[in-house]
N, C-alpha and C. Protein backbone atom coordinates (compact mmCIF):
# COMPACT_ATOMS: atom_id res chain seq x y z
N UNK A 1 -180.25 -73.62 84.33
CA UNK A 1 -178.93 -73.84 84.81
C UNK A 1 -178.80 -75.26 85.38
N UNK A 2 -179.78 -75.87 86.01
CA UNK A 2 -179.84 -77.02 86.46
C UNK A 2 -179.86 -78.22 85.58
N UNK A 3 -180.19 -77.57 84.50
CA UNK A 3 -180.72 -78.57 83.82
C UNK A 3 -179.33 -79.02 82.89
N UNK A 4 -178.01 -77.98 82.78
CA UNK A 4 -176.96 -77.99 81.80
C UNK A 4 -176.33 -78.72 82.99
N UNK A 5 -176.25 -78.64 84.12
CA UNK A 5 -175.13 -79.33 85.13
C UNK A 5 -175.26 -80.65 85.50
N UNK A 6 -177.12 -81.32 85.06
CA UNK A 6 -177.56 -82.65 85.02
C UNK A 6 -176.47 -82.76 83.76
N UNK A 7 -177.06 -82.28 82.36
CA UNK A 7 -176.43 -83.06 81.20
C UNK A 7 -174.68 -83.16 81.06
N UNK A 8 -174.10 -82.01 82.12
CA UNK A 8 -172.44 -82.44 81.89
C UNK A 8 -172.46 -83.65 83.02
N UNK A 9 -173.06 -83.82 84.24
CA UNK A 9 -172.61 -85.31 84.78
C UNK A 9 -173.24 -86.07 84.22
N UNK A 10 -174.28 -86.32 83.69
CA UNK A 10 -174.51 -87.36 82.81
C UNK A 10 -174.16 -87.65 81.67
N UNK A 11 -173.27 -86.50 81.01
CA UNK A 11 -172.17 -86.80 80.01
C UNK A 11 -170.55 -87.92 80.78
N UNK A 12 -170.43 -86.83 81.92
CA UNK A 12 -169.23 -87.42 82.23
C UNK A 12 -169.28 -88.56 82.95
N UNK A 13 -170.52 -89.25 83.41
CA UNK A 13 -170.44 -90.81 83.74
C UNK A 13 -170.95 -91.46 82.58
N UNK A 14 -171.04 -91.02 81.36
CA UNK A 14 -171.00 -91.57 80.30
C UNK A 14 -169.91 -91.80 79.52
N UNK A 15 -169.16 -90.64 79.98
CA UNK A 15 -167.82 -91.48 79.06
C UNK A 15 -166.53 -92.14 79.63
N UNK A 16 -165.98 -93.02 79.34
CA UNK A 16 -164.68 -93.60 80.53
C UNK A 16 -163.96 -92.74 80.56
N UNK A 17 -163.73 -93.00 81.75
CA UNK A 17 -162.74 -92.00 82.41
C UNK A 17 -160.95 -92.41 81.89
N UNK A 18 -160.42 -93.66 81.71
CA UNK A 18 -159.24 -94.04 81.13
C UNK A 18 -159.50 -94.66 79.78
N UNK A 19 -158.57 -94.24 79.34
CA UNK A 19 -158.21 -95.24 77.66
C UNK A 19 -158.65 -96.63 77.85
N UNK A 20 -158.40 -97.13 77.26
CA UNK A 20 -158.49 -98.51 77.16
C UNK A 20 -157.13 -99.03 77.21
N UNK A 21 -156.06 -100.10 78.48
CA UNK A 21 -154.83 -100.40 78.32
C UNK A 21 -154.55 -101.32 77.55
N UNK A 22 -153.42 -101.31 76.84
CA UNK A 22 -153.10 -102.30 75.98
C UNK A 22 -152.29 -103.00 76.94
N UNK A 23 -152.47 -104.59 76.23
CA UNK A 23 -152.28 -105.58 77.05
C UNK A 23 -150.25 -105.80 76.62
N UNK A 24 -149.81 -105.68 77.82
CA UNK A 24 -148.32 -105.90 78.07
C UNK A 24 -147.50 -107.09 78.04
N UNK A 25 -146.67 -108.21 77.41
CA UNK A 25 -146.79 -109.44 77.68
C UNK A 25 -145.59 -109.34 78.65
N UNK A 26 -145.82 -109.80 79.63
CA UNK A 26 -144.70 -110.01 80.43
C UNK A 26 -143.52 -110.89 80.49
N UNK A 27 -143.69 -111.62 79.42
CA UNK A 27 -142.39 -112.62 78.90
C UNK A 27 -141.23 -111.15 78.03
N UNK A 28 -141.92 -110.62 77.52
CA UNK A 28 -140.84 -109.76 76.60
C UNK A 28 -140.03 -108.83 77.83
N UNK A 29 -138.82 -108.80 77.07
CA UNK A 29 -137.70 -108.10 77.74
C UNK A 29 -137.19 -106.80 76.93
N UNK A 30 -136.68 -105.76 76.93
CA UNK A 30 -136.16 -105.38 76.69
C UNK A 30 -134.40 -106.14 75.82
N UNK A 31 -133.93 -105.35 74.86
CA UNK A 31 -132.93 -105.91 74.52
C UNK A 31 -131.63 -105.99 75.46
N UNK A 32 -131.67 -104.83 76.15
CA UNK A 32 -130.59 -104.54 76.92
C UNK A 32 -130.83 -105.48 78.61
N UNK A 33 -132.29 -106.27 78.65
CA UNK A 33 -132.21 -107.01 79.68
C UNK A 33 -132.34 -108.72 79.80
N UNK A 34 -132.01 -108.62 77.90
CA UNK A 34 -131.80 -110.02 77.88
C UNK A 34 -130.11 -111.19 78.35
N UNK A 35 -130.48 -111.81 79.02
CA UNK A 35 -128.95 -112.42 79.85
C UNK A 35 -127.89 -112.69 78.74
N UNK A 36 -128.57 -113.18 77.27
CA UNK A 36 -127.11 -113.07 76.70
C UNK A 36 -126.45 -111.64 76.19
N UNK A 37 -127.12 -110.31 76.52
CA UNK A 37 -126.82 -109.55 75.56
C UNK A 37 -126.01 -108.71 77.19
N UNK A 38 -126.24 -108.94 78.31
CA UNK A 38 -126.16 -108.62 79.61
C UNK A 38 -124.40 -109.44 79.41
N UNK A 39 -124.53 -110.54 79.72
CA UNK A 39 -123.02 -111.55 79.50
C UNK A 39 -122.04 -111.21 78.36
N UNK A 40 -122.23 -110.55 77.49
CA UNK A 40 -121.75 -109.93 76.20
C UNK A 40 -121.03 -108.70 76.79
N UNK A 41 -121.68 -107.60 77.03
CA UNK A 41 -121.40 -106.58 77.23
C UNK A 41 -120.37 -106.62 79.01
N UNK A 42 -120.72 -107.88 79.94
CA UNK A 42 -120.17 -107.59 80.89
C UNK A 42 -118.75 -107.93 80.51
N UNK A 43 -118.70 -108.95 79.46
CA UNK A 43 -117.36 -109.51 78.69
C UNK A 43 -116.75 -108.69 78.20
N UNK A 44 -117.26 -107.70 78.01
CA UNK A 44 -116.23 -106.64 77.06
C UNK A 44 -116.07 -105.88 77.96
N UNK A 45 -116.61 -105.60 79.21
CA UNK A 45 -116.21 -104.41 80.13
C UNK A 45 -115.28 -105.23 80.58
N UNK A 46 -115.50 -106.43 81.15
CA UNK A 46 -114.01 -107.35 81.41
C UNK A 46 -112.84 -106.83 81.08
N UNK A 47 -112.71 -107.18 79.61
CA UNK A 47 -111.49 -107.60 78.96
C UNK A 47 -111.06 -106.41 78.53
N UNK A 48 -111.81 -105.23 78.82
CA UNK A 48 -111.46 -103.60 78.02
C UNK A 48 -110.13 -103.74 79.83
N UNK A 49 -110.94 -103.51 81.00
CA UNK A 49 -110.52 -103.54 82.02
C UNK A 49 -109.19 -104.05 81.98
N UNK A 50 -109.33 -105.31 81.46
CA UNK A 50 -107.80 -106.26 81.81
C UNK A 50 -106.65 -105.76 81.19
N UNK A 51 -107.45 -104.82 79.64
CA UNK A 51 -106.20 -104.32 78.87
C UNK A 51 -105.75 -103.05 79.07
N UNK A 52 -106.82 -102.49 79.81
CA UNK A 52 -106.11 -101.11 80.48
C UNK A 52 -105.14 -100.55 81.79
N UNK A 53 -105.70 -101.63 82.45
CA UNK A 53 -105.07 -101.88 83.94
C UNK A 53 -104.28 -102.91 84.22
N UNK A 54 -104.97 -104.15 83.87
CA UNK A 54 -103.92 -105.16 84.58
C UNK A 54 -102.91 -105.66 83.62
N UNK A 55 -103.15 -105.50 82.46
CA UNK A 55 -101.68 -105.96 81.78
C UNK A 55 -100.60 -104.76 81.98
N UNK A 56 -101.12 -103.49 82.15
CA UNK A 56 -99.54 -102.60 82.33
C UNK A 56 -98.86 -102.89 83.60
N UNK A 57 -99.73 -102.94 84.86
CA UNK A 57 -99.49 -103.78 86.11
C UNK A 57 -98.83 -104.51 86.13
N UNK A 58 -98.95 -105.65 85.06
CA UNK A 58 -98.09 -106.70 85.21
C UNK A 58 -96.68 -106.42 84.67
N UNK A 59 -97.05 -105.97 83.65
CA UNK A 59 -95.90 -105.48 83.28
C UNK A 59 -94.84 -104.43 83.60
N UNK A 60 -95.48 -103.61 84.88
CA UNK A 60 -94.37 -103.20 85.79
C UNK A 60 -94.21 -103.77 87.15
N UNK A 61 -95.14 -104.63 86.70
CA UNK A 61 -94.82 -105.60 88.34
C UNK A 61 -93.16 -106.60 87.88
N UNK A 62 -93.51 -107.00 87.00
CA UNK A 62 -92.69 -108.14 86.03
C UNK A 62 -91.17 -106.90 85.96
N UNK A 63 -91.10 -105.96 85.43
CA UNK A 63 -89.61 -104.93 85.93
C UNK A 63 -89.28 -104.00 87.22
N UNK A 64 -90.17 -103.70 88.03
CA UNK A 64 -90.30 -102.75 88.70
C UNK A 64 -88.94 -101.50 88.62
N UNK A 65 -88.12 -101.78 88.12
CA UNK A 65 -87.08 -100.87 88.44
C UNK A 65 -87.11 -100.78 86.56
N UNK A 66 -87.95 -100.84 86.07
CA UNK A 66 -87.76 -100.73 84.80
C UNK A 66 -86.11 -101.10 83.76
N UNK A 67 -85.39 -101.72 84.30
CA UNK A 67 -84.42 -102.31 83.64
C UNK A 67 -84.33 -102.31 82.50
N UNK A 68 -85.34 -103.84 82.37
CA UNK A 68 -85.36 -104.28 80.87
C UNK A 68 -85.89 -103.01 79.86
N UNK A 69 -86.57 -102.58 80.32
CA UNK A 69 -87.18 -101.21 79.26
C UNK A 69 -86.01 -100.25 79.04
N UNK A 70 -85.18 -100.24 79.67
CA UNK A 70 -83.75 -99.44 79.82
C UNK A 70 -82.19 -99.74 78.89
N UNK A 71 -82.87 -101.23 79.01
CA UNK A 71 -81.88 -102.17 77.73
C UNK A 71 -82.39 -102.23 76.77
N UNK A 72 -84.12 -102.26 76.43
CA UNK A 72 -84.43 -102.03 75.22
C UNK A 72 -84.82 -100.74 74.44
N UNK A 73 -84.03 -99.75 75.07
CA UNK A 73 -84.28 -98.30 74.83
C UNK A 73 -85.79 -98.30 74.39
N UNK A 74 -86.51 -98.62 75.17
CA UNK A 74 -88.08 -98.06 75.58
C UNK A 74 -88.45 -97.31 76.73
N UNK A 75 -89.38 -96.60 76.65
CA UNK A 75 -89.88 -96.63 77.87
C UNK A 75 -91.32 -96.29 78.36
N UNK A 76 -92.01 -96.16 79.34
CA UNK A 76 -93.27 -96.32 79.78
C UNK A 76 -93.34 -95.75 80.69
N UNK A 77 -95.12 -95.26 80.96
CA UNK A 77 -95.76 -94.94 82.35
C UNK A 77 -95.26 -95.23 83.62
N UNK A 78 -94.67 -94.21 84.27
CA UNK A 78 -94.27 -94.62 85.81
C UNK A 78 -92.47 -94.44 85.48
N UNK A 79 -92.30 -93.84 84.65
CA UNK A 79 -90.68 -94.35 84.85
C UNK A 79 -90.71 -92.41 85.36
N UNK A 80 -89.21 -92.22 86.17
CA UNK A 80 -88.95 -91.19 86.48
C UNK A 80 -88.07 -90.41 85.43
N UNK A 81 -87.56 -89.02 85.55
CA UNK A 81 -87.04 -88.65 84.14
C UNK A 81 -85.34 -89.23 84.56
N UNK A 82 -84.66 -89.33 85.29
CA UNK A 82 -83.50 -90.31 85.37
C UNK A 82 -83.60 -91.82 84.66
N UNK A 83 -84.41 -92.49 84.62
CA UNK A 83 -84.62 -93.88 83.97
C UNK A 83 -85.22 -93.38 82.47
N UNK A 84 -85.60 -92.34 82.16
CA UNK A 84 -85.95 -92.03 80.46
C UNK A 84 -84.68 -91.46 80.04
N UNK A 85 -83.70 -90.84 80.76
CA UNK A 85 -82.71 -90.24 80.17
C UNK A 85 -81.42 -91.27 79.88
N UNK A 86 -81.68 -92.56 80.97
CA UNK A 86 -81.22 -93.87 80.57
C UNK A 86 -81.41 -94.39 79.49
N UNK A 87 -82.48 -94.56 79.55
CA UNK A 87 -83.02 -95.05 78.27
C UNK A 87 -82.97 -94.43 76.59
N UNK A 88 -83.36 -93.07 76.58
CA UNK A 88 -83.20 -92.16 75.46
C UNK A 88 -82.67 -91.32 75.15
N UNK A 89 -81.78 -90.89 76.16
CA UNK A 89 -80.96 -90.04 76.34
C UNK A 89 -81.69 -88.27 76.49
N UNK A 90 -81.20 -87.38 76.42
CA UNK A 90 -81.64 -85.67 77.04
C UNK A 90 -82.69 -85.33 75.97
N UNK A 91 -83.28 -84.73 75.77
CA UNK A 91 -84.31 -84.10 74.74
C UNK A 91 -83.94 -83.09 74.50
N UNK A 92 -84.02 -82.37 72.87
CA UNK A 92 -83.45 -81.46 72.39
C UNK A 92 -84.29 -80.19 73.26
N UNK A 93 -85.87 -80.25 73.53
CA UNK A 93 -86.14 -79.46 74.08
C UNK A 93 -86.85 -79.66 75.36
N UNK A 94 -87.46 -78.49 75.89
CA UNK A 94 -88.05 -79.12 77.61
C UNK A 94 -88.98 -77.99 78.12
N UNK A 95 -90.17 -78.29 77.48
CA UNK A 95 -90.98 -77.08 77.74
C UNK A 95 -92.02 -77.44 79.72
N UNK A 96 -91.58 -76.47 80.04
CA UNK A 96 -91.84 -76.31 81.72
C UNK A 96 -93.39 -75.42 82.02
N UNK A 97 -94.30 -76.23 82.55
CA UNK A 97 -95.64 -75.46 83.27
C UNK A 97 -96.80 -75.90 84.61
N UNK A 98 -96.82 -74.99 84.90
CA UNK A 98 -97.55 -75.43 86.33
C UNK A 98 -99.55 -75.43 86.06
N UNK A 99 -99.52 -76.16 87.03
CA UNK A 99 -101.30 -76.38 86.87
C UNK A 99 -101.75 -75.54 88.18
N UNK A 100 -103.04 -75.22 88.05
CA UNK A 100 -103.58 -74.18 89.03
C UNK A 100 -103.59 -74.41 90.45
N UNK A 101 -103.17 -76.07 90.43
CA UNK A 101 -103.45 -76.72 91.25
C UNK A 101 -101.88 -76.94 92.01
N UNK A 102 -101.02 -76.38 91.01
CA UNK A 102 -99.32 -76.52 91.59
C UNK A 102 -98.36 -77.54 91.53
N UNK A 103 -99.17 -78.13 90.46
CA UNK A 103 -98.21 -79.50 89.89
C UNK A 103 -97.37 -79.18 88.74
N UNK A 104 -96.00 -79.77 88.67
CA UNK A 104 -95.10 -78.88 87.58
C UNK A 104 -95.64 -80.24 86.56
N UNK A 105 -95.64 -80.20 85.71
CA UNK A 105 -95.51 -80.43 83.93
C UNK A 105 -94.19 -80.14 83.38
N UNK A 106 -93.80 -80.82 82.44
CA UNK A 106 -92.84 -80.92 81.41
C UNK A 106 -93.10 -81.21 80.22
N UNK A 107 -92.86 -81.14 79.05
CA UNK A 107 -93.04 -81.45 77.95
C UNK A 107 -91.26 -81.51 77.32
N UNK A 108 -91.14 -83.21 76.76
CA UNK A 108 -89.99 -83.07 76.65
C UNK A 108 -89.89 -83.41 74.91
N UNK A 109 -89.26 -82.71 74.56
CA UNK A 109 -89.31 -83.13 72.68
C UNK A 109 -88.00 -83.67 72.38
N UNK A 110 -88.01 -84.65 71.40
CA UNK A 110 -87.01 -85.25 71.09
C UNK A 110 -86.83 -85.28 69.82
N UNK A 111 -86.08 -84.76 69.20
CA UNK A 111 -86.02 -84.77 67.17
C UNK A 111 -85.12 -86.52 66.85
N UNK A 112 -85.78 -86.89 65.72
CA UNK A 112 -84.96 -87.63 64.90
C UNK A 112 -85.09 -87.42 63.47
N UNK A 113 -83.48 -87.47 63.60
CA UNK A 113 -83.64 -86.55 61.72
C UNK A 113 -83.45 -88.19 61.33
N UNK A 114 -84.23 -88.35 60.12
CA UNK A 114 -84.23 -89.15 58.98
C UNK A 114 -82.97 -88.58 58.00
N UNK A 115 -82.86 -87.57 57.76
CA UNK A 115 -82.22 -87.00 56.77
C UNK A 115 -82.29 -85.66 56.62
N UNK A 116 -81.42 -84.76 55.79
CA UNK A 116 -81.53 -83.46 56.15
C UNK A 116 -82.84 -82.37 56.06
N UNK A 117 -83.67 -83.41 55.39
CA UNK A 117 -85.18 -82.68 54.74
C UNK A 117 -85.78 -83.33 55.97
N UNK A 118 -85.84 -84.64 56.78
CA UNK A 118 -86.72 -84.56 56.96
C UNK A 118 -86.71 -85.64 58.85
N UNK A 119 -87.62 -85.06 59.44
CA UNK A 119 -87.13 -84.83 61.27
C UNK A 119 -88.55 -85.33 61.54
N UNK A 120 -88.57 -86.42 62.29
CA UNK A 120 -89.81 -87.07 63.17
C UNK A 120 -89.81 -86.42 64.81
N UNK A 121 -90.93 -86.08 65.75
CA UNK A 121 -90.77 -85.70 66.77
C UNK A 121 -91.00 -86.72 68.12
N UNK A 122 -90.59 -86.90 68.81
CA UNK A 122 -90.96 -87.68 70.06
C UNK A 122 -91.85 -86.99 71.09
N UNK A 123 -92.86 -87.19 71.64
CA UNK A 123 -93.02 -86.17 72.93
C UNK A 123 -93.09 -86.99 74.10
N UNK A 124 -92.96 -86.23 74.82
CA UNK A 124 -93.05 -87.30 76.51
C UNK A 124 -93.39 -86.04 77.34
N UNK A 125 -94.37 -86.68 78.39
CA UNK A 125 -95.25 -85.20 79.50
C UNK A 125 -94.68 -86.25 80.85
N UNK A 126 -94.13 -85.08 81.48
CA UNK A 126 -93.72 -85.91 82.36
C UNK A 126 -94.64 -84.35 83.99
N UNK A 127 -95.44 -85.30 84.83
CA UNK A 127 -96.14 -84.50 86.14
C UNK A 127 -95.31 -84.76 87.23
N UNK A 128 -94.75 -83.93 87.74
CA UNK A 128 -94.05 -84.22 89.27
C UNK A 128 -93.15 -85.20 88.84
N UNK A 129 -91.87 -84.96 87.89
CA UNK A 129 -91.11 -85.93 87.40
C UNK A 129 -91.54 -87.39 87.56
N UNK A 130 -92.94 -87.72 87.59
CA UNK A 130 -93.38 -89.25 86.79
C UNK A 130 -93.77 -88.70 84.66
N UNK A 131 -93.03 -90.05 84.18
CA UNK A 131 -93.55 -89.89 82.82
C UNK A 131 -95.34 -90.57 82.94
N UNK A 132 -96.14 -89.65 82.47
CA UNK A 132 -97.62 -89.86 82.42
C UNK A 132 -97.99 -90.12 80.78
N UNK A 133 -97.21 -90.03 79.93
CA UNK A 133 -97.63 -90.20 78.70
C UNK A 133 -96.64 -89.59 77.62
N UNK A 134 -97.22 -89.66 76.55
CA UNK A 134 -96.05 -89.23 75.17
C UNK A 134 -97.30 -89.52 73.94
N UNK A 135 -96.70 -89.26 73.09
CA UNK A 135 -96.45 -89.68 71.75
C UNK A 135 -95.67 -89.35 70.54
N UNK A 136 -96.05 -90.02 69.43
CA UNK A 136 -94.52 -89.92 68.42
C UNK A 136 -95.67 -89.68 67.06
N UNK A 137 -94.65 -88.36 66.58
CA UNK A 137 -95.56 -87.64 65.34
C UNK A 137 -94.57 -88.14 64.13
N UNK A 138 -95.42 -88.21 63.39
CA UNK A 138 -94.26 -88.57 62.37
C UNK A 138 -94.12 -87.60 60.97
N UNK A 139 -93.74 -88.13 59.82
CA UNK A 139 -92.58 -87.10 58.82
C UNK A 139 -93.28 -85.90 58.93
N UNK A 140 -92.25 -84.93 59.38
CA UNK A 140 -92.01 -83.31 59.32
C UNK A 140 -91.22 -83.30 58.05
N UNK A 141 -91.48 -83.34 57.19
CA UNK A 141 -90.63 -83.03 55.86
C UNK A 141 -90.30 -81.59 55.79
N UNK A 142 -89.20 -81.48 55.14
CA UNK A 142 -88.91 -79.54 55.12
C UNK A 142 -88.73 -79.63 54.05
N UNK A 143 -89.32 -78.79 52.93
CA UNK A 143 -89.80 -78.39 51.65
C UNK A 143 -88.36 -77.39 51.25
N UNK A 144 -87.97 -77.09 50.22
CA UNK A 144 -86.81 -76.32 50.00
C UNK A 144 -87.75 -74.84 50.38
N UNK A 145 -88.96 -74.62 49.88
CA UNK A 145 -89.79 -73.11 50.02
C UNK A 145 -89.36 -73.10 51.26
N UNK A 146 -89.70 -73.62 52.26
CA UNK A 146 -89.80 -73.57 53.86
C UNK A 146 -88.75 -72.98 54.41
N UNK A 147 -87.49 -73.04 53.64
CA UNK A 147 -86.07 -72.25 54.63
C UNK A 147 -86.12 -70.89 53.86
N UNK A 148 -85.52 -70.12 55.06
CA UNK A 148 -85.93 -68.94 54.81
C UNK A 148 -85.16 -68.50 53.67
N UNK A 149 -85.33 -67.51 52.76
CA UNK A 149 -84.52 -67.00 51.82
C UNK A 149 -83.07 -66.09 51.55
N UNK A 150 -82.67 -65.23 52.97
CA UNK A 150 -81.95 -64.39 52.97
C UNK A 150 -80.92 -65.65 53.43
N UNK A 151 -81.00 -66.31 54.05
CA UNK A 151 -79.71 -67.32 54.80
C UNK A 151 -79.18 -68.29 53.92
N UNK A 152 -78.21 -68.57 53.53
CA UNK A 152 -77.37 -69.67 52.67
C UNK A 152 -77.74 -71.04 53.78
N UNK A 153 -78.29 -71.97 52.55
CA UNK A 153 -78.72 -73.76 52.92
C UNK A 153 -78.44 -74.51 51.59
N UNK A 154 -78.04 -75.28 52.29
CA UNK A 154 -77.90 -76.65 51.46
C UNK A 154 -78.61 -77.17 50.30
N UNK A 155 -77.85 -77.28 49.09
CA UNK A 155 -78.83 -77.94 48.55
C UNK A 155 -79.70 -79.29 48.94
N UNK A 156 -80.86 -78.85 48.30
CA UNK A 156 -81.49 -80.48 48.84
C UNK A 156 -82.03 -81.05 47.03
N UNK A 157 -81.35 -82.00 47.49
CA UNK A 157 -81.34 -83.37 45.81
C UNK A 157 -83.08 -83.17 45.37
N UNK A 158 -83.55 -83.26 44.22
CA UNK A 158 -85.14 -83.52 43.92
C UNK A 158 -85.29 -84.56 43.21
């Protein structure tokens, strides 16, 4: 027994105890910690910044009462639904809902017919009567199949 517990420590101060380290050069960087690729990326967090925040800023700093957006039948973030109804007049529809949290929502739809086949939609979400966003869907075409069959419609030209 003595004699197997000599040969495992004299195995195990025979063999190294660590790998062998490979040598690291300390000039190399990573890509992501080289200064031009650092100045690159801080440039684009910049300028993403400037176009998300400070140009709409300015640009309701530059109307605050939204006017001009009112004369150019536009309108934008921050306007109340009195200054959109200036601007675009009532929405055909006005879908109403609350968040868990007790904030009312609106959803306001606006049709524009192109022609009798065919109707583009507007949307606008308006939270605690501020407008927070929209967008605009475009051709809803109505197919002659699509109206119902029992009801008298219009011809539509092919």
């Amino acid at each position: 027994m003595r004699q197997l517990i000599q040969e495992a420590i004299t195995t195990m101060e025979q063999t190294p105890s660590a790998p062998e380290q490979v040598p690291v050069h300390e000039d190399e960087q990573s890509f992501i910690r080289r200064p031009l690729v650092r100045k690159i990326i801080y440039a684009g967090l910049a300028i993403a910044f400037l176009m998300m925040v400070v140009v709409p800023l300015a640009v309701q700093l530059s109307d605050p009462d939204f006017k001009k957006h009112i004369e150019q039948r536009r309108v934008m973030a921050g306007m109340s639904k009195d200054q959109v109804l200036k601007s675009w007049g009532g929405p055909q529809t006005i879908n109403t809902s609350f968040t868990k949290e007790g904030l009312r929502r609106e959803e306001w739809i606006f049709e524009d017919w192109i022609s009798t086949a065919e109707v583009k939609h507007r949307y606008l979400y308006f939270e605690e009567g501020l407008l927070i966003g929209g967008w605009y869907e475009g051709s809803g075409e109505r197919k002659p199949t699509d109206l119902p069959a029992d009801s008298p419609h219009p011809k539509i030209p092919r």
